[in-house]
Protein backbone atom coordinates (compact mmCIF):
# COMPACT_ATOMS: atom_id res chain seq x y z
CA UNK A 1 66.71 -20.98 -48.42
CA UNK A 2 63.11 -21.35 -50.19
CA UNK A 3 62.32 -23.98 -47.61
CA UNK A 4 62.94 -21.92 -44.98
CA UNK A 5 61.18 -18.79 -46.69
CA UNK A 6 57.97 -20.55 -47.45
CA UNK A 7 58.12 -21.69 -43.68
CA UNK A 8 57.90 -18.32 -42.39
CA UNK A 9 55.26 -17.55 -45.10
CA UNK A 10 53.37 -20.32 -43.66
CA UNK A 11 54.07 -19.29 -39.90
CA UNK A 12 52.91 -16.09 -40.51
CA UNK A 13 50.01 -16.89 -42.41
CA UNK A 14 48.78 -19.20 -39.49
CA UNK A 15 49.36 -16.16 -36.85
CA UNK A 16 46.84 -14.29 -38.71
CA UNK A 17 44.14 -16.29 -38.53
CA UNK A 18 41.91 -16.67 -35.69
CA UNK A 19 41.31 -20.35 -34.36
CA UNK A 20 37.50 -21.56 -34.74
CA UNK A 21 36.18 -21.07 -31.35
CA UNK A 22 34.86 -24.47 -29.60
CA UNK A 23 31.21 -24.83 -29.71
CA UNK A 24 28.72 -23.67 -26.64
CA UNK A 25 27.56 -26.08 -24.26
CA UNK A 26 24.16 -27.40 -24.18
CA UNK A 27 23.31 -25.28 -20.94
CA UNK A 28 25.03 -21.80 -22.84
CA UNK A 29 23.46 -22.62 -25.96
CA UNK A 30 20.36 -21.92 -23.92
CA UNK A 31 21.99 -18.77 -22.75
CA UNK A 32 22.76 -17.24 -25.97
CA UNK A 33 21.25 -14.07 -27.79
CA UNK A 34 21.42 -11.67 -29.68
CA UNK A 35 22.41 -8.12 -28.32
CA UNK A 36 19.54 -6.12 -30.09
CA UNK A 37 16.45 -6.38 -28.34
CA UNK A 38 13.97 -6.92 -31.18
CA UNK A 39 16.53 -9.96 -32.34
CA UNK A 40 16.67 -11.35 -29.07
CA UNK A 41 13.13 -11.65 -28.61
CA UNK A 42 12.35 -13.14 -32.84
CA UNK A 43 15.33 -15.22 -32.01
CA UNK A 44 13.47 -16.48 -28.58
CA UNK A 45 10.42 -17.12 -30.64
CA UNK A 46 11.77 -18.97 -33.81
CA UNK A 47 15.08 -19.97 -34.17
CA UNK A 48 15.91 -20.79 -30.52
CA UNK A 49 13.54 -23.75 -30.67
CA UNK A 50 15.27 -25.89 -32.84
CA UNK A 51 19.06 -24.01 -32.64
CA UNK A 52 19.86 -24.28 -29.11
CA UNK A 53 18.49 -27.58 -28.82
CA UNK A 54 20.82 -30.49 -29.43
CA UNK A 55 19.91 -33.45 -31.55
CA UNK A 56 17.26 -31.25 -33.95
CA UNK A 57 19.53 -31.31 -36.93
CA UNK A 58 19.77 -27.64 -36.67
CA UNK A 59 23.37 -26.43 -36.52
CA UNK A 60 23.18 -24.98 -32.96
CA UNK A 61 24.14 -21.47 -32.10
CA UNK A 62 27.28 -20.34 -32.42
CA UNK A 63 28.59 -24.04 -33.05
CA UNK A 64 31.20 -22.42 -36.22
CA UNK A 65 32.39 -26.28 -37.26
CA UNK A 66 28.47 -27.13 -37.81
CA UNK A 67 28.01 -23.19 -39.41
CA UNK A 68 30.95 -22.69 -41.67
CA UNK A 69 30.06 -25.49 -44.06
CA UNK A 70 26.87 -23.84 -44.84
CA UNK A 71 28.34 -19.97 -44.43
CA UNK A 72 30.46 -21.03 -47.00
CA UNK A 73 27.16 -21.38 -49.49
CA UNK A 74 27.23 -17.53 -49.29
CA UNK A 75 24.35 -15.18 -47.58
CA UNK A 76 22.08 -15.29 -50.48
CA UNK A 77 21.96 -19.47 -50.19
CA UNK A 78 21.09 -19.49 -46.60
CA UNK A 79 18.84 -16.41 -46.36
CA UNK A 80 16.80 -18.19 -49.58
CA UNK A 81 17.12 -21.48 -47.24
CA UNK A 82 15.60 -19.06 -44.45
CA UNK A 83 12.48 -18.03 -46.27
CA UNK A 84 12.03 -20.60 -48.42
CA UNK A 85 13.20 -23.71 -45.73
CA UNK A 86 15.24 -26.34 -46.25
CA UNK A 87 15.33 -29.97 -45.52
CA UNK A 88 13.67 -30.09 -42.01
CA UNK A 89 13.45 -26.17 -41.52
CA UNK A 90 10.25 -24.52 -42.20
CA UNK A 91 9.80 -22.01 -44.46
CA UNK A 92 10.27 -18.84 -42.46
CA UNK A 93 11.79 -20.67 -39.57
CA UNK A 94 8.49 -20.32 -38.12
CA UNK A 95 9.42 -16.24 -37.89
CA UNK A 96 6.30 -14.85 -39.35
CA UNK A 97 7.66 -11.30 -38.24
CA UNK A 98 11.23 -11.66 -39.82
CA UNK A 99 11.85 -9.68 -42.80
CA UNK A 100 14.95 -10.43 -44.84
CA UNK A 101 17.66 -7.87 -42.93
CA UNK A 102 16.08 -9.91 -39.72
CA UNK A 103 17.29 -13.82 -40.78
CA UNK A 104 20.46 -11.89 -42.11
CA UNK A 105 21.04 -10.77 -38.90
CA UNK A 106 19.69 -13.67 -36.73
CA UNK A 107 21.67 -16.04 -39.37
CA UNK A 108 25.02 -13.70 -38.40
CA UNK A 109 24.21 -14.46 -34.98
CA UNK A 110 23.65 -17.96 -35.03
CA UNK A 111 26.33 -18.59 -37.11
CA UNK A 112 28.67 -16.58 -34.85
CA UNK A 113 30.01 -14.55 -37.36
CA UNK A 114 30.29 -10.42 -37.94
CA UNK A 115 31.84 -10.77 -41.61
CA UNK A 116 29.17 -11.21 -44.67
CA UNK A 117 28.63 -15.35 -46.22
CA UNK A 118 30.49 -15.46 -49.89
């Protein structure tokens, strides 16, 4: 009986979550942006360079397997990785006119994620 209790649990569990959503293409990667007009076009002139670009080392856009690792770090890491940069990434990701609510936002986006990093 607890066997077959725990297996519902578990059933029911796995109905809730949502399934990671396969990574863009190379050719939609190119094609992605972010709704907001001011995003779209600091996106275009920073991030897209090096996150829409296979083989950069940046986790491309919207690719959730290469985000999740480091959305998992919480906002705080990654927008301090932002401004700061990281590893290959610049400090500023080249954005000269992002302020922190922008690489929040653009880091949402490329991430492919609405919810906030813990």
């Amino acid at each position: 009986m607890r066997s077959l209790a725990a297996l519902v649990l578990v059933a029911g569990l796995a109905a809730c979550s949502k399934p990671v959503p396969p990574a863009p293409t190379p050719e939609q990667a190119l094609t992605l942006a972010p709704a907001d007009a001011r995003l779209a076009t600091l996106y275009g002139e920073s991030c897209k360079a090096c996150h829409a670009i296979p083989g950069t080392g940046a986790p491309l856009v919207h690719d959730r397997q290469a985000w999740d690792p480091r959305w998992k770090q919480g906002e705080a890491m990654l927008l301090d990785h932002s401004i700061q940069g990281f590893q290959a990434m610049p400090a500023g990701g080249q954005c000269v006119a992002c302020n922190p609510d922008d690489f929040k936002a653009l880091i949402r986006f490329m991430a492919g994620r609405e919810d906030s990093a813990t």
